[in-house]
Every structure is written in C-alpha cells, then in structure tokens.
N, C-alpha and C. Protein backbone atom coordinates (compact mmCIF):
# COMPACT_ATOMS: atom_id res chain seq x y z
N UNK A 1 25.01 -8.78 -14.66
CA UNK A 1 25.18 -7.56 -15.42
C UNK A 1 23.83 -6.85 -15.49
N UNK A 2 23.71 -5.27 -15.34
CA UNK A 2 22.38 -4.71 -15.16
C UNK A 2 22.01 -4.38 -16.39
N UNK A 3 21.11 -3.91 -16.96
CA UNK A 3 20.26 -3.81 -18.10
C UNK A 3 20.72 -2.32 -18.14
N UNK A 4 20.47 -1.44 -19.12
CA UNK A 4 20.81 -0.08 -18.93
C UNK A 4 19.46 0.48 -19.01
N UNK A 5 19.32 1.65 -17.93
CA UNK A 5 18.14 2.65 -18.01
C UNK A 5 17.89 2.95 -19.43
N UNK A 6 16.54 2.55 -19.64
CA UNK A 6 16.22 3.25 -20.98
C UNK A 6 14.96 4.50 -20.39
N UNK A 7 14.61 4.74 -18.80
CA UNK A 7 13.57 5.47 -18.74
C UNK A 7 13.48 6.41 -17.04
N UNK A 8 13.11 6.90 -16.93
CA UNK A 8 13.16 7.27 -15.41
C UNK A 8 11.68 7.86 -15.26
N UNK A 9 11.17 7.44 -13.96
CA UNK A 9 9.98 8.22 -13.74
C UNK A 9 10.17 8.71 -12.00
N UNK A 10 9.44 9.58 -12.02
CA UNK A 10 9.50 10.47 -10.83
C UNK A 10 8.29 10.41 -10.35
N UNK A 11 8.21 9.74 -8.37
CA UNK A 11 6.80 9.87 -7.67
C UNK A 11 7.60 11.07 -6.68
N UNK A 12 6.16 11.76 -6.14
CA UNK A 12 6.52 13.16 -5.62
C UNK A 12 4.85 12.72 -4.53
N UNK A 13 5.45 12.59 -3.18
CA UNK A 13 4.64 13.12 -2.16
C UNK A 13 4.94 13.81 -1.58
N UNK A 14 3.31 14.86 -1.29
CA UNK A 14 3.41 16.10 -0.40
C UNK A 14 2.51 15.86 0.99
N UNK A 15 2.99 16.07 2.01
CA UNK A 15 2.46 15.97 3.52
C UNK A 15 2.14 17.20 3.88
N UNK A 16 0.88 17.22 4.57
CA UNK A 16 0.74 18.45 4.96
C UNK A 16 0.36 18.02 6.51
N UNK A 17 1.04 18.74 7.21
CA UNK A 17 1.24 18.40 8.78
C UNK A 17 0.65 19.74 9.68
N UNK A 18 -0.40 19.01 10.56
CA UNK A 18 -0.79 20.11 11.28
C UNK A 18 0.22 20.80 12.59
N UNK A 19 -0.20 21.34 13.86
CA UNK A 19 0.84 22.15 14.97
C UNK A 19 1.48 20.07 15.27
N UNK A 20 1.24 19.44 15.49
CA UNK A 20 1.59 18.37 16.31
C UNK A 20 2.22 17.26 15.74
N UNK A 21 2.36 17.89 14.13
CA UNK A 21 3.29 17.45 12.89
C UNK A 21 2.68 15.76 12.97
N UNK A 22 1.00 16.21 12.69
CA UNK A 22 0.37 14.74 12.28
C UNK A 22 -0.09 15.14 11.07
N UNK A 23 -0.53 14.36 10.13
CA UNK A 23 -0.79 14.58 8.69
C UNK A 23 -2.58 14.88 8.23
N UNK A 24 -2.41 15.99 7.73
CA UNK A 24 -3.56 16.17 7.45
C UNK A 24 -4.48 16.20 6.02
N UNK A 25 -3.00 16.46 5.33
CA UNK A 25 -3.03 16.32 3.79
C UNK A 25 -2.33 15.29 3.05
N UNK A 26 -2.35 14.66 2.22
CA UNK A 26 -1.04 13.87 1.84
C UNK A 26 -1.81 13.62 0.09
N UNK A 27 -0.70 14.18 -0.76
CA UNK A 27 -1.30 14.05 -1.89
C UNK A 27 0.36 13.68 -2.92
N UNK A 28 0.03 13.17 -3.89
CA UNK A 28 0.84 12.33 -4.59
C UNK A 28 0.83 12.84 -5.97
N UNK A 29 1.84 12.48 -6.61
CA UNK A 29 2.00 12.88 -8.38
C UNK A 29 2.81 12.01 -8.88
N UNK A 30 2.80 11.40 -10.06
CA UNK A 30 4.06 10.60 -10.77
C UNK A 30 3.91 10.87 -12.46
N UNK A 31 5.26 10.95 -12.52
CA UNK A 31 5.28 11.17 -14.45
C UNK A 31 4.48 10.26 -14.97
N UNK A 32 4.41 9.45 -14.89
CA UNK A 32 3.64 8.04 -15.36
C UNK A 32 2.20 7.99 -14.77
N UNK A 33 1.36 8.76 -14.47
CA UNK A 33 -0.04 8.78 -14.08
C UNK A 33 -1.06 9.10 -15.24
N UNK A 34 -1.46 8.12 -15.73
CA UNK A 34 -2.74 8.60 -16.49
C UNK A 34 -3.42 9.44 -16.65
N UNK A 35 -3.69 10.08 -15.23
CA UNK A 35 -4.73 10.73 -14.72
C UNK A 35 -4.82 12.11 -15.24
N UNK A 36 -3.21 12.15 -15.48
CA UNK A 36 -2.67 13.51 -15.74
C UNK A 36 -1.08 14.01 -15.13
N UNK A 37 -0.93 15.17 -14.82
CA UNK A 37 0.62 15.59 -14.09
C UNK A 37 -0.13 16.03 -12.64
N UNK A 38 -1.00 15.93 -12.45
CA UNK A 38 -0.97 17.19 -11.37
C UNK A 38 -1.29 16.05 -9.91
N UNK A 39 -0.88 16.83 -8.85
CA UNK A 39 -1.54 16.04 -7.48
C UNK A 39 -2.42 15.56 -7.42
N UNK A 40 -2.96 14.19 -6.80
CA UNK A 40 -4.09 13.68 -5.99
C UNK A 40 -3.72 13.40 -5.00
N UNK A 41 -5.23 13.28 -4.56
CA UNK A 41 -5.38 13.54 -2.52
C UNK A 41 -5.42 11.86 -2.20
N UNK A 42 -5.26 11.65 -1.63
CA UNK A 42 -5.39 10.26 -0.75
C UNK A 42 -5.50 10.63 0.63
N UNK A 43 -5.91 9.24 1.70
CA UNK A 43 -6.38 9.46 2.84
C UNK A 43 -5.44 8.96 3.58
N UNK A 44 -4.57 7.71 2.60
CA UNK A 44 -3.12 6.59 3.66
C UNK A 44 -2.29 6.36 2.67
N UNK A 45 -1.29 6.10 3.38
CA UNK A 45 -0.16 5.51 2.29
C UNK A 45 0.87 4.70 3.39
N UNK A 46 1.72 3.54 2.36
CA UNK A 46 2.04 2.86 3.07
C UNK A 46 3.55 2.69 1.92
N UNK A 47 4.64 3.26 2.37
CA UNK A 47 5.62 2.93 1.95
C UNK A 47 6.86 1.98 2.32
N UNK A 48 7.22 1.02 1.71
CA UNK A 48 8.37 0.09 1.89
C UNK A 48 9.23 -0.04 0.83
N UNK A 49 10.50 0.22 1.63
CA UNK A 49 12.22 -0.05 0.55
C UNK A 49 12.58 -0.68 1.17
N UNK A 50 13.51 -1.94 0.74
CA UNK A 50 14.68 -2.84 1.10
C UNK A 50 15.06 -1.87 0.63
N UNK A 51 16.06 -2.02 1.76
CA UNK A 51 17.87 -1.49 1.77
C UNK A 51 18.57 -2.14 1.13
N UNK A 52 19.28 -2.09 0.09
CA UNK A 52 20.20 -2.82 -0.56
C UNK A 52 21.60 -3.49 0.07
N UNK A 53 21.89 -2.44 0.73
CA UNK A 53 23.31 -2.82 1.74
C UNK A 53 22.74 -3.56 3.06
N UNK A 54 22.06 -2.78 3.56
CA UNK A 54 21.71 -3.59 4.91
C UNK A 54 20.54 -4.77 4.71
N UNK A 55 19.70 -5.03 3.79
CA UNK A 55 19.07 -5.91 3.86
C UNK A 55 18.16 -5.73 5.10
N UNK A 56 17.36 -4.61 5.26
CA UNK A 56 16.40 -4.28 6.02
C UNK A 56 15.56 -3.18 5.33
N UNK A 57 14.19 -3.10 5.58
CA UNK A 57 13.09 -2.56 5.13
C UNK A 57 12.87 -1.54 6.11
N UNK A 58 13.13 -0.14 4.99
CA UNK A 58 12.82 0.71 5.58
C UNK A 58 10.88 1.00 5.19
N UNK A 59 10.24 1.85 6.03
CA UNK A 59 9.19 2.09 5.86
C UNK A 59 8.20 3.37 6.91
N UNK A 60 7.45 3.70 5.73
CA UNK A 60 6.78 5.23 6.20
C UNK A 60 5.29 4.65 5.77
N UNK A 61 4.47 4.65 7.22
CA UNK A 61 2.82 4.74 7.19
C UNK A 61 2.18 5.74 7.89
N UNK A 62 1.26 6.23 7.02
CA UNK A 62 1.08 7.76 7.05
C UNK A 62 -0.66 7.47 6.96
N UNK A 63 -1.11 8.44 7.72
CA UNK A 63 -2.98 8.30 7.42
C UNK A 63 -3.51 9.82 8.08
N UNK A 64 -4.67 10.40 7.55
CA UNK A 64 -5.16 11.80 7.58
C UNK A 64 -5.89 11.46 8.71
N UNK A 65 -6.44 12.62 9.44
CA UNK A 65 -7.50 12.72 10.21
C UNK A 65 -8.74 12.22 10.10
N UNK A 66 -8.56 12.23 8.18
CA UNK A 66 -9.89 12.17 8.21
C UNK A 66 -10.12 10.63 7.66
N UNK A 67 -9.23 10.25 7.81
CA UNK A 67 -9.92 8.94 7.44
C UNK A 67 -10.51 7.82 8.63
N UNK A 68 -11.41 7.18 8.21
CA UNK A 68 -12.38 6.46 9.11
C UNK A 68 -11.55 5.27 9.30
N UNK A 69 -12.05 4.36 10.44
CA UNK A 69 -12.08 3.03 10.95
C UNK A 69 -12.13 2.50 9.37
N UNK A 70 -13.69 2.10 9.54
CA UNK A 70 -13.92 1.49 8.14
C UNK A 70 -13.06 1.88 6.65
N UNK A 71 -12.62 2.88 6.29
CA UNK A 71 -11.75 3.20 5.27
C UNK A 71 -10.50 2.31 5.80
N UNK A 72 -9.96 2.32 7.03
CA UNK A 72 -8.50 1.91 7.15
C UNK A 72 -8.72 0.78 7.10
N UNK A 73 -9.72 -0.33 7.29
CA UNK A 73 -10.16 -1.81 7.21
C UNK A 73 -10.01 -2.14 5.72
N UNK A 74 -10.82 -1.32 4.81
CA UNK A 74 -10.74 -1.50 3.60
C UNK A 74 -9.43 -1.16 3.00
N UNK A 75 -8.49 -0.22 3.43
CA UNK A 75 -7.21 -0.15 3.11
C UNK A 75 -6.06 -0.96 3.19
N UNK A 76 -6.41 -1.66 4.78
CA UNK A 76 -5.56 -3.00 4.92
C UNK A 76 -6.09 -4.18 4.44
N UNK A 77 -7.21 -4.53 4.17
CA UNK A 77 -7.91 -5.66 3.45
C UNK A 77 -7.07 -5.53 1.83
N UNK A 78 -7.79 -4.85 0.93
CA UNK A 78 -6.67 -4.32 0.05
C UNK A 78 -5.17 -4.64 0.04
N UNK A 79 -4.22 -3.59 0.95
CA UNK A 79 -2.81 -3.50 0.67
C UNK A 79 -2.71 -5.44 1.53
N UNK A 80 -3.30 -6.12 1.90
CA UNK A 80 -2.87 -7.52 2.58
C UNK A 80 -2.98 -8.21 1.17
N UNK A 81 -4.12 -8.31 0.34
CA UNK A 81 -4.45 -9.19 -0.60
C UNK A 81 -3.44 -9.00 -1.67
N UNK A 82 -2.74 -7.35 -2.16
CA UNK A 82 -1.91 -7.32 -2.89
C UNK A 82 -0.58 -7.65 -2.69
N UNK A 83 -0.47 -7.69 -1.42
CA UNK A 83 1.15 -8.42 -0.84
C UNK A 83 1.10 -10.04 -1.00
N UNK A 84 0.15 -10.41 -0.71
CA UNK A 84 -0.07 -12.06 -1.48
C UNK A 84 0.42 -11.61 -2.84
N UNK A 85 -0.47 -11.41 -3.80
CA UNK A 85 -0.26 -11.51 -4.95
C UNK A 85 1.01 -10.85 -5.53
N UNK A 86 1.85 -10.31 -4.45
CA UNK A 86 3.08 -9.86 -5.38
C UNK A 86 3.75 -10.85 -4.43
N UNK A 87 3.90 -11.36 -3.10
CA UNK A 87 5.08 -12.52 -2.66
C UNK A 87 4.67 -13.42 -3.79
N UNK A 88 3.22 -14.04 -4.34
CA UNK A 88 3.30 -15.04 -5.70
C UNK A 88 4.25 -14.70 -6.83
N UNK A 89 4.24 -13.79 -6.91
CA UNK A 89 4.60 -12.71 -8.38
C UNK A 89 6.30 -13.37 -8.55
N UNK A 90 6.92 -12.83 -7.19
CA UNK A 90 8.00 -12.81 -6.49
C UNK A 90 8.98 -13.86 -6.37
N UNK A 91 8.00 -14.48 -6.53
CA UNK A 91 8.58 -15.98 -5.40
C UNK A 91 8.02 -17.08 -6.31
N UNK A 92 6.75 -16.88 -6.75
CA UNK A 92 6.32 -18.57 -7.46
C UNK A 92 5.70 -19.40 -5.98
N UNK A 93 5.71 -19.08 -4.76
CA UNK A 93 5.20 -19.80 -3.78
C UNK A 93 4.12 -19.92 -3.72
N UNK A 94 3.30 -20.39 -4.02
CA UNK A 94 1.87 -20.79 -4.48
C UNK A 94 1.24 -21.45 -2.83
N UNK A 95 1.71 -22.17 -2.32
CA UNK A 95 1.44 -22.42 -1.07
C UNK A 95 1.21 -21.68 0.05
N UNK A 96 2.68 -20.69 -0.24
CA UNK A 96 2.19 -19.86 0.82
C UNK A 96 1.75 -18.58 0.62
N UNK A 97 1.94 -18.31 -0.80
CA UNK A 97 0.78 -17.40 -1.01
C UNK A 97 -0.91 -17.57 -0.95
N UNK A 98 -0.98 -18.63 -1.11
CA UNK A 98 -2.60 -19.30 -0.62
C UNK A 98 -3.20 -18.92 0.88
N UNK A 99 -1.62 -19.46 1.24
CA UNK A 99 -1.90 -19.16 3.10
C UNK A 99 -1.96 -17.73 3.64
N UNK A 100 -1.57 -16.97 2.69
CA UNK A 100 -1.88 -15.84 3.04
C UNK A 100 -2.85 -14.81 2.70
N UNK A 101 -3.35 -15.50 1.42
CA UNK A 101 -4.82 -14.74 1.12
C UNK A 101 -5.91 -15.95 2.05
N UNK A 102 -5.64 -16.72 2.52
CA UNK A 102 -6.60 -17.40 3.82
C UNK A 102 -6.64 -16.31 4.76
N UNK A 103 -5.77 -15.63 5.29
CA UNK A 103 -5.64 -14.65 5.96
C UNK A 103 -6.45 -13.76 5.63
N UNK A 104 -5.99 -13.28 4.30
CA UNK A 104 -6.92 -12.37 4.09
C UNK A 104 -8.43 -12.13 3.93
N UNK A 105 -8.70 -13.25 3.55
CA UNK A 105 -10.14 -13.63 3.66
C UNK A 105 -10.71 -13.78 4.92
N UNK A 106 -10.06 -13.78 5.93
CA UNK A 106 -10.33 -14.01 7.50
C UNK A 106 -10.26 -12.64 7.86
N UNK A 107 -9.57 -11.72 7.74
CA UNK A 107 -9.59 -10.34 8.07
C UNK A 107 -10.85 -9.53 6.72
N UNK A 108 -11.15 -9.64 5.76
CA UNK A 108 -11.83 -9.47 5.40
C UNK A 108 -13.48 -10.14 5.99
N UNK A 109 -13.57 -11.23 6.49
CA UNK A 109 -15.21 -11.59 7.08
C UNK A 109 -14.71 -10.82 8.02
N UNK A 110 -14.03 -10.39 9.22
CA UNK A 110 -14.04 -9.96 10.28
C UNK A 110 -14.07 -8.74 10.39
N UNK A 111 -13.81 -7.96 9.51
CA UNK A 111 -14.27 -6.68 9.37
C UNK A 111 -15.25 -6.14 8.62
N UNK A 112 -15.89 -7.27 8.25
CA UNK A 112 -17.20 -7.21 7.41
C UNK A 112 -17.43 -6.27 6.23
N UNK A 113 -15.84 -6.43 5.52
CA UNK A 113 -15.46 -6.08 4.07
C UNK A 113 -16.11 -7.45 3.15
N UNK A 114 -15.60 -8.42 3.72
CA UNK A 114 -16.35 -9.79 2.85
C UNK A 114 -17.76 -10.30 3.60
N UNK A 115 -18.57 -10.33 3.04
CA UNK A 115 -20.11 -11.36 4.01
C UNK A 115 -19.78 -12.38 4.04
N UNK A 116 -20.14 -12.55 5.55
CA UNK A 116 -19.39 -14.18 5.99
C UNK A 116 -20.85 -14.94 5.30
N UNK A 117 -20.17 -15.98 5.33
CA UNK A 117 -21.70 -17.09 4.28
C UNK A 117 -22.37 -17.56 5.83
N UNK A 118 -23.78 -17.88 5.93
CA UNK A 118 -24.33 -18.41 6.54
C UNK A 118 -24.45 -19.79 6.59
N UNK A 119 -24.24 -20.38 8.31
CA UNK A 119 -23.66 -21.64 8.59
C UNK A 119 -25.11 -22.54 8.34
C-alpha cells in the first residue's frame, strides 16, 4: 500500500543547443533549492530513471563545450563514489559497495584527482 503524497517538488532543465544541436548551455532549477528559485548553470549532467513497467534505465548525459578533460574526471570521480554510496544506501551490500569505491579510488589515483602515496 503507497503512502499518500503529502508534497510535490518540481526540477526544470534548460538546454541550450548550438546549429549541430550539441549543448552549450544547460542550467537547472528546483522548488526545493536553497539557493533560491531561479536557474543555475552547470557544465554536465547525468540523468537516470528505471522504468517501472519495463524494468530498464532510461538515461540522458549531457556536457557543454566548455567543460574540460580534467572537470569531466572530477565529475566522474564524484558521480562513481556517490553511486557506491547510494547502491550501500540501497541495498545494505557492504561488500560490494567496498568493491566499488576500490574502483573508485583507482580511477581517482589515475586521474590524479587522488595523490597516489609513494612506494
């Protein structure tokens, strides 16, 4: 039995696409932002829904011109370490959430987001 809505919040992204309909702008808003009501700019975004009926993940990854190598390293270093910590969240799998911030710590020395320790 479902709980009943006691609340609704609204996220609102805007794309701004140059002649070759690649993204040049991409800025975001949600009722629930601290920050305030109004847009912020970001450089990537990375969206994922399970499908409820089909049991497949839909998904939209999006990144500006202007963002660098190094920004997108630090973006996937980031969005990797928080997907650990929400499959833990999720799941209670402690094992293999371990095994996957090992990962992440390996893509982090390798992109020289983390300093590898000296041997």
């Amino acid at each position: 039995m479902s709980k009943p809505i006691i609340k609704k919040s609204v996220i609102e992204i805007e794309i701004g696409l140059n002649e070759e309909k690649h993204p040049e702008t991409i800025h975001w808003k949600s009722t629930d932002n601290t920050n305030g009501q109004g847009f912020t700019e970001c450089k990537g975004m990375m969206l994922s829904l399970f499908d409820k009926d089909y049991k497949d993940t839909l998904k939209i990854d999006l990144w500006t011109s202007e963002m660098q190598v190094v920004e997108m390293d630090r973006f996937m270093f980031q969005t990797l370490r928080a997907l650990a910590d929400t499959y833990f969240k999720a799941t209670n799998n402690q094992q293999l959430s371990n095994d996957m911030q090992l990962f992440v710590d390996y893509f982090g020395k390798q992109t020289g987001i983390i300093e590898s320790e000296p041997e």
